[in-house]
PDB file of N, CA and C in Angstrom:
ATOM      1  N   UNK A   1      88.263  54.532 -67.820  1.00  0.00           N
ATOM      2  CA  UNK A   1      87.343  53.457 -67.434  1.00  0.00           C
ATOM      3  C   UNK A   1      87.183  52.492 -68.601  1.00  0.00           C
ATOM      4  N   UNK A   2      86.924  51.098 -68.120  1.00  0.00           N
ATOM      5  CA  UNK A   2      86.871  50.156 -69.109  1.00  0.00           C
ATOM      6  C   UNK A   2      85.645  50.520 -69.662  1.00  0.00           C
ATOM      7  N   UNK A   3      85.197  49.752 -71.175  1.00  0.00           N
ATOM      8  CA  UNK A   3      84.516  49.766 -71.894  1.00  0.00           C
ATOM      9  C   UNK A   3      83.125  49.172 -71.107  1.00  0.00           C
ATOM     10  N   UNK A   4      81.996  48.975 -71.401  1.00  0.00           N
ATOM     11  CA  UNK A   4      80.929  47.779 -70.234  1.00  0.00           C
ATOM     12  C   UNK A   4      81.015  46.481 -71.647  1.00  0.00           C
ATOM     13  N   UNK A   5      81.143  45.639 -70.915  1.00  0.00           N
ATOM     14  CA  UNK A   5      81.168  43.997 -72.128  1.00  0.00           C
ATOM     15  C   UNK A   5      80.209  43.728 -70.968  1.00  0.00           C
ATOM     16  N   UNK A   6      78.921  43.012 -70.984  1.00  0.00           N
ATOM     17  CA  UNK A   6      78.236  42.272 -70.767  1.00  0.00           C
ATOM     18  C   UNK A   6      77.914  41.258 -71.412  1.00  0.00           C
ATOM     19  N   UNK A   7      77.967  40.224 -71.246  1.00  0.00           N
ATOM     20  CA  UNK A   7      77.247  38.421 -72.170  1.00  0.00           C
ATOM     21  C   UNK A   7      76.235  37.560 -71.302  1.00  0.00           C
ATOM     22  N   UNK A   8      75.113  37.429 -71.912  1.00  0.00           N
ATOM     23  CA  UNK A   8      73.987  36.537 -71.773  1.00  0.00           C
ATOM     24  C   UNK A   8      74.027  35.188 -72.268  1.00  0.00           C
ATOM     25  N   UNK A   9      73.757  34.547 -71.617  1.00  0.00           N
ATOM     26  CA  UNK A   9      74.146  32.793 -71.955  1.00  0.00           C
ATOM     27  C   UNK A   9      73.399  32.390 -71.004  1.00  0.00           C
ATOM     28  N   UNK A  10      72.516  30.909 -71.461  1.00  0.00           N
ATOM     29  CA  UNK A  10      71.742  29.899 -70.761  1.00  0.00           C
ATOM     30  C   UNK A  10      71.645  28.784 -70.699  1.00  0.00           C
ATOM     31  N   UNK A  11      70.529  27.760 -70.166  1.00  0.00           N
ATOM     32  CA  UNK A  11      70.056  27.041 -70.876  1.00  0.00           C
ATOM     33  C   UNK A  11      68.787  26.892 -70.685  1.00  0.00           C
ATOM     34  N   UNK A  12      68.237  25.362 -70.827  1.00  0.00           N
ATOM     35  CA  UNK A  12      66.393  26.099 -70.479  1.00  0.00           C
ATOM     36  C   UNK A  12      66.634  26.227 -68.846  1.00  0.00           C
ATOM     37  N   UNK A  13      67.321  25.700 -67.984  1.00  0.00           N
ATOM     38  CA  UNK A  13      66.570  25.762 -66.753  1.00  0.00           C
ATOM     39  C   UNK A  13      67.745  27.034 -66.013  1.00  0.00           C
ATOM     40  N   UNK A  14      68.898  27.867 -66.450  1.00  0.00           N
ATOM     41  CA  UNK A  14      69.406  29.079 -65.959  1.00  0.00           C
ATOM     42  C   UNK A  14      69.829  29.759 -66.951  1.00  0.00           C
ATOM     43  N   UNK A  15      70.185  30.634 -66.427  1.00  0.00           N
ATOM     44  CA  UNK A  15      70.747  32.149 -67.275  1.00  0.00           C
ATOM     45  C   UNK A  15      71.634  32.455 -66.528  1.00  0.00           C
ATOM     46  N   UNK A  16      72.803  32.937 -67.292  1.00  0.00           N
ATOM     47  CA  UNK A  16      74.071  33.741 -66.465  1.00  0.00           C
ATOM     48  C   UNK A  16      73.970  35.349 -67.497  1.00  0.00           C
ATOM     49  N   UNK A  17      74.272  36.015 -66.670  1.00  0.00           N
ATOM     50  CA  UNK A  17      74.610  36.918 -66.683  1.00  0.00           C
ATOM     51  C   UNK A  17      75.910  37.687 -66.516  1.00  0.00           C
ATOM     52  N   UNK A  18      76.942  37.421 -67.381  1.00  0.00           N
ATOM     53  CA  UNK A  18      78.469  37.717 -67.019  1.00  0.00           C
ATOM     54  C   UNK A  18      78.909  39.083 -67.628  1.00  0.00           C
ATOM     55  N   UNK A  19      79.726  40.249 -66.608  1.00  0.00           N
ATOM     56  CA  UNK A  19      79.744  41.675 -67.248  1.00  0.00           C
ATOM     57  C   UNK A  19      81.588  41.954 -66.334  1.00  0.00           C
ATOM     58  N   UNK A  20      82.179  42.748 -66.814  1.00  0.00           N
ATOM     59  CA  UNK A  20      83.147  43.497 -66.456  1.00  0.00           C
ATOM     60  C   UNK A  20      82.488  44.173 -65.443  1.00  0.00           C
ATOM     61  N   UNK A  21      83.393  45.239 -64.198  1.00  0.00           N
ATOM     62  CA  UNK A  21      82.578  46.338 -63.456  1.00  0.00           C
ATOM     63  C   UNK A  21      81.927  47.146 -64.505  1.00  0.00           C
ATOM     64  N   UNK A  22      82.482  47.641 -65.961  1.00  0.00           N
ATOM     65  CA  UNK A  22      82.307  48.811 -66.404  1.00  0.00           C
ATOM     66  C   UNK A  22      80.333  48.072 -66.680  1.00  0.00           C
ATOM     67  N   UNK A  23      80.660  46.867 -67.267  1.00  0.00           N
ATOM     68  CA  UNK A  23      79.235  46.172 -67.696  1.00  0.00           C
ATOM     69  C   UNK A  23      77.639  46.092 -66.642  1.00  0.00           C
ATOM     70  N   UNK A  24      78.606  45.686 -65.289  1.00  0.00           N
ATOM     71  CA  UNK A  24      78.187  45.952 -64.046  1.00  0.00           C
ATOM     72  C   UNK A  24      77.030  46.862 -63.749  1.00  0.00           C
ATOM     73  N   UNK A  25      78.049  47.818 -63.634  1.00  0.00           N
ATOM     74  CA  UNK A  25      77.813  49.109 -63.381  1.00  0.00           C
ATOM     75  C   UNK A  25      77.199  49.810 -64.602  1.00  0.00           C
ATOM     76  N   UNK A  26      76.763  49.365 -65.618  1.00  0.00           N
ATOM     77  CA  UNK A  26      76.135  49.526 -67.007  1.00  0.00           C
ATOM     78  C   UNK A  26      74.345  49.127 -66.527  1.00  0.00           C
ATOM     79  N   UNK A  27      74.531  48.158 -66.284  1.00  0.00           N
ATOM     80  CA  UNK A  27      73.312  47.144 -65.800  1.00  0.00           C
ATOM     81  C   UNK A  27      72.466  48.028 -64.598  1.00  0.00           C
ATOM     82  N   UNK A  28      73.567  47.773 -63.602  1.00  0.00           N
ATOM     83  CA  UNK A  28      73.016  48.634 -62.433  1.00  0.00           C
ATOM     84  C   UNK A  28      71.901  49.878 -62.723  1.00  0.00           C
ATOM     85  N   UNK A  29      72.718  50.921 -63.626  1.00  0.00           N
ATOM     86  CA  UNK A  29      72.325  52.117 -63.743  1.00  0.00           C
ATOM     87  C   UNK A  29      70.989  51.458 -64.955  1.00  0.00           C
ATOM     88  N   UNK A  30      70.620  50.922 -65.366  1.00  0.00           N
ATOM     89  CA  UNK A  30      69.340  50.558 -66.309  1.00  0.00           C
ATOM     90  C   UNK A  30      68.200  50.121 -65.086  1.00  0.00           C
ATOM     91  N   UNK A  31      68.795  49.316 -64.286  1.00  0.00           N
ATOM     92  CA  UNK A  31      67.798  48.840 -63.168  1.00  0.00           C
ATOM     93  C   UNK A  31      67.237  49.774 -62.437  1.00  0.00           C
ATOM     94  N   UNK A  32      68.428  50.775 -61.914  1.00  0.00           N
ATOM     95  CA  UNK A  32      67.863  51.948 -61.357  1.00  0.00           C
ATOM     96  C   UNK A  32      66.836  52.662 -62.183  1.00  0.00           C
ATOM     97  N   UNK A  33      67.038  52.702 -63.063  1.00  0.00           N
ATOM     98  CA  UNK A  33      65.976  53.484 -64.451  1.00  0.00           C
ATOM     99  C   UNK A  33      64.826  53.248 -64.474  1.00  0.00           C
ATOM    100  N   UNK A  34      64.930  51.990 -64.405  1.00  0.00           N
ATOM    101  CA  UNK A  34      63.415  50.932 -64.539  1.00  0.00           C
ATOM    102  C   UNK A  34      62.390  51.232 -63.295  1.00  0.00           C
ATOM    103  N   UNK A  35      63.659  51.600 -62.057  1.00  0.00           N
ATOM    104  CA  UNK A  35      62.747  51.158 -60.991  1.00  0.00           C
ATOM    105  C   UNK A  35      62.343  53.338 -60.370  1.00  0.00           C
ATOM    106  N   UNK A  36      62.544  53.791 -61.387  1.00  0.00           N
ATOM    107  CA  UNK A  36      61.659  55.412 -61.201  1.00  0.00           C
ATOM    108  C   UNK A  36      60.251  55.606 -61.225  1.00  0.00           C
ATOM    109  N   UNK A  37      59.896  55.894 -60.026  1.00  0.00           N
ATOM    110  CA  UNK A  37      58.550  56.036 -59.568  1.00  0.00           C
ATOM    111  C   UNK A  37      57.871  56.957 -60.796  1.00  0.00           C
ATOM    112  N   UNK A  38      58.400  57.491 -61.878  1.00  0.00           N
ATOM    113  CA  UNK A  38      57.527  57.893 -63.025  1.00  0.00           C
ATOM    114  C   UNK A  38      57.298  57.425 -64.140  1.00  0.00           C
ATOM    115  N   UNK A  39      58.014  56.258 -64.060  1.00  0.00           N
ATOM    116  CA  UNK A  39      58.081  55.387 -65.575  1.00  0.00           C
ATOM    117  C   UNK A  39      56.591  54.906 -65.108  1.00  0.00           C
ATOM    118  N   UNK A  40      56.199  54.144 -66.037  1.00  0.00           N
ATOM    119  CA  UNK A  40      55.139  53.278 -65.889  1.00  0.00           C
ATOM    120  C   UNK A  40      54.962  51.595 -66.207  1.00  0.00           C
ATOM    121  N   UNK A  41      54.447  50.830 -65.378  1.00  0.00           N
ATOM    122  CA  UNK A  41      54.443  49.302 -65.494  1.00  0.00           C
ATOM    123  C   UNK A  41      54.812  49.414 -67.062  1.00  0.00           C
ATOM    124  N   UNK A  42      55.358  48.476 -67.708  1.00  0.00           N
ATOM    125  CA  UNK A  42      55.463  47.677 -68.874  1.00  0.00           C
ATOM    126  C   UNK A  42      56.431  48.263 -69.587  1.00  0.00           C
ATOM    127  N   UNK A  43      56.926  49.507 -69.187  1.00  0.00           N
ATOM    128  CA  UNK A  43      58.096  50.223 -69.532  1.00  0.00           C
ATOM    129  C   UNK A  43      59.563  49.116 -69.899  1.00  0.00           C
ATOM    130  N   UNK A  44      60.299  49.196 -71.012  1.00  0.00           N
ATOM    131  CA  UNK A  44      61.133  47.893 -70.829  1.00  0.00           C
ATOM    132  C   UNK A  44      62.302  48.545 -71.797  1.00  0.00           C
ATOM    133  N   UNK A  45      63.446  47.578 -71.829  1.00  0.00           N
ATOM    134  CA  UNK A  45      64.652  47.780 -72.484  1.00  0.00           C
ATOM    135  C   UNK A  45      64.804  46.580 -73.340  1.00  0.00           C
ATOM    136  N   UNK A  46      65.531  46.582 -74.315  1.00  0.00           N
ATOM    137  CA  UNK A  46      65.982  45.432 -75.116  1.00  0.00           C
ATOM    138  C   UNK A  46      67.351  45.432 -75.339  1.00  0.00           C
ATOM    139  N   UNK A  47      67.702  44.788 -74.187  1.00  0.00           N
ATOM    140  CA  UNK A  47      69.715  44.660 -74.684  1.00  0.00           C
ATOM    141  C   UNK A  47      69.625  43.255 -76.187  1.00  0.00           C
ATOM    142  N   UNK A  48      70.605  43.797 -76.984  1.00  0.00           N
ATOM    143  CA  UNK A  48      70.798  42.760 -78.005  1.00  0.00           C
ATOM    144  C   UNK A  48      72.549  42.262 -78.071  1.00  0.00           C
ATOM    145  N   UNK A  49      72.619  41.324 -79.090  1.00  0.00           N
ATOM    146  CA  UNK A  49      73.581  40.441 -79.313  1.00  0.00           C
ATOM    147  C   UNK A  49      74.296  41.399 -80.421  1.00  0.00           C
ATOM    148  N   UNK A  50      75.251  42.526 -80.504  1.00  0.00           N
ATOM    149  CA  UNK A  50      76.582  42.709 -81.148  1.00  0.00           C
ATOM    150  C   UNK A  50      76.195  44.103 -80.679  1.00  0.00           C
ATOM    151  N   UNK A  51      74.999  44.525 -79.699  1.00  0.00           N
ATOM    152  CA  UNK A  51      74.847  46.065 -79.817  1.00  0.00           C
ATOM    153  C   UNK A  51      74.886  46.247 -78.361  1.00  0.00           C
ATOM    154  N   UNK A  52      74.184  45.784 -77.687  1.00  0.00           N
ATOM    155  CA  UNK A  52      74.413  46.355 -75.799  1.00  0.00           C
ATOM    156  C   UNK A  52      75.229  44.920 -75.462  1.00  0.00           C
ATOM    157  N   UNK A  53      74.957  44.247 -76.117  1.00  0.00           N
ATOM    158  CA  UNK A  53      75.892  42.709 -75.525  1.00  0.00           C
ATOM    159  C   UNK A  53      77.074  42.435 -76.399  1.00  0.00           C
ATOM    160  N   UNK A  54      77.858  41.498 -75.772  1.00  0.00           N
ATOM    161  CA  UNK A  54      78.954  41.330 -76.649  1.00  0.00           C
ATOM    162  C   UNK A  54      78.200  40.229 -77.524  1.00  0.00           C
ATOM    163  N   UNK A  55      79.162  39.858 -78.716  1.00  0.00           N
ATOM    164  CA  UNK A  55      78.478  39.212 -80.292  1.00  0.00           C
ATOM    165  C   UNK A  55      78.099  37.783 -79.306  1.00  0.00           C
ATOM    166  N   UNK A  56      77.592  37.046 -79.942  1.00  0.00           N
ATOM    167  CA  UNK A  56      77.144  35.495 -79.656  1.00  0.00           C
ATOM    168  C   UNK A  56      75.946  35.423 -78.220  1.00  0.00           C
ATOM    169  N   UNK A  57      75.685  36.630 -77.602  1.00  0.00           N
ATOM    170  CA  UNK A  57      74.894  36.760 -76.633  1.00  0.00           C
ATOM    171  C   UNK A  57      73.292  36.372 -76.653  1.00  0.00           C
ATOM    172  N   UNK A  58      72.208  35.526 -75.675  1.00  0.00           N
ATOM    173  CA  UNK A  58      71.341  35.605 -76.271  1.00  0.00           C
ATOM    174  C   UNK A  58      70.498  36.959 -75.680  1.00  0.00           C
ATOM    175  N   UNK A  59      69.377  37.551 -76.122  1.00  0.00           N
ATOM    176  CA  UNK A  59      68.989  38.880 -76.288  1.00  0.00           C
ATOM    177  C   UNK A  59      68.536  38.888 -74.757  1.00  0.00           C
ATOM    178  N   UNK A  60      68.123  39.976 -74.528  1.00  0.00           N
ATOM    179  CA  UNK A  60      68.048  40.131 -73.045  1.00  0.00           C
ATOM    180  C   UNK A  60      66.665  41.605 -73.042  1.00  0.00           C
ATOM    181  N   UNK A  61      65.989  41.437 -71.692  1.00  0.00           N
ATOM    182  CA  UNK A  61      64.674  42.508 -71.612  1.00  0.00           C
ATOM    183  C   UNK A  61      64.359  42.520 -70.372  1.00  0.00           C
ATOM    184  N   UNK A  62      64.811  43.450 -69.952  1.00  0.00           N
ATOM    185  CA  UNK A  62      64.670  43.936 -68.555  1.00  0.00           C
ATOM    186  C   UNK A  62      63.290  45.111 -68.545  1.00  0.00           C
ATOM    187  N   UNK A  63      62.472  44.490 -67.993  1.00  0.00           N
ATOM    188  CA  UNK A  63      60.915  45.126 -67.980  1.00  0.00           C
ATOM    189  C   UNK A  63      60.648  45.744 -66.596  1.00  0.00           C
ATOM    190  N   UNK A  64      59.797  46.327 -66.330  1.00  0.00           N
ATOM    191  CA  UNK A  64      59.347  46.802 -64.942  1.00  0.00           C
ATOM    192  C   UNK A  64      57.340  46.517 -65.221  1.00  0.00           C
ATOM    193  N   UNK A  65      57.548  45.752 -64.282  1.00  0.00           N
ATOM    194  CA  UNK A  65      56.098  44.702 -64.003  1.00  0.00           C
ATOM    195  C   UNK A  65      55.300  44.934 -62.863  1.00  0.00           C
ATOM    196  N   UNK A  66      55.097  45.831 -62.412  1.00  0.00           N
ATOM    197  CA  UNK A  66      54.433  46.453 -61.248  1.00  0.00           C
ATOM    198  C   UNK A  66      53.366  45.225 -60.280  1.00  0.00           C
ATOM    199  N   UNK A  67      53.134  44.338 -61.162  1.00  0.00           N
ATOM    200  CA  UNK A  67      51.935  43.411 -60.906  1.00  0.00           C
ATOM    201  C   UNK A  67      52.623  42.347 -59.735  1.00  0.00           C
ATOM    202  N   UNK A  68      53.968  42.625 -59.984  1.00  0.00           N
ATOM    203  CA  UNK A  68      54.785  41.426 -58.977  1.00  0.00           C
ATOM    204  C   UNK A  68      55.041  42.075 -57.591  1.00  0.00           C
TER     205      UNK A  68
END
């Protein structure tokens, strides 16, 4: 299986989100994580730029916000 490469890139008014399947399917399985009926609201992740993202990425935080 491929490696997961995910990259974050914007500007002010969108965000892309561009990943391989392996990256994909990287993502996926964090969302699923987030969304476990035992975590608790405010529970969150911090993908970064040369460590969960590929280099030049801007940082990324996938939270679970119960309030929405």
């Amino acid at each position: 299986m491929d490696e997961p490469r995910i990259t974050v890139y914007g500007s002010v008014t969108e965000i892309t989100v561009a990943a391989n399947a392996a990256g994909l399917r990287n993502l996926a399985e964090r969302l699923i994580a987030l969304a476990d009926p035992e975590l608790s609201e405010g529970y969150h992740e911090h993908l970064d730029s040369g460590i969960d993202l590929e280099d030049g990425s801007i940082s990324l935080i996938l939270e679970r916000d119960d309030k929405l």
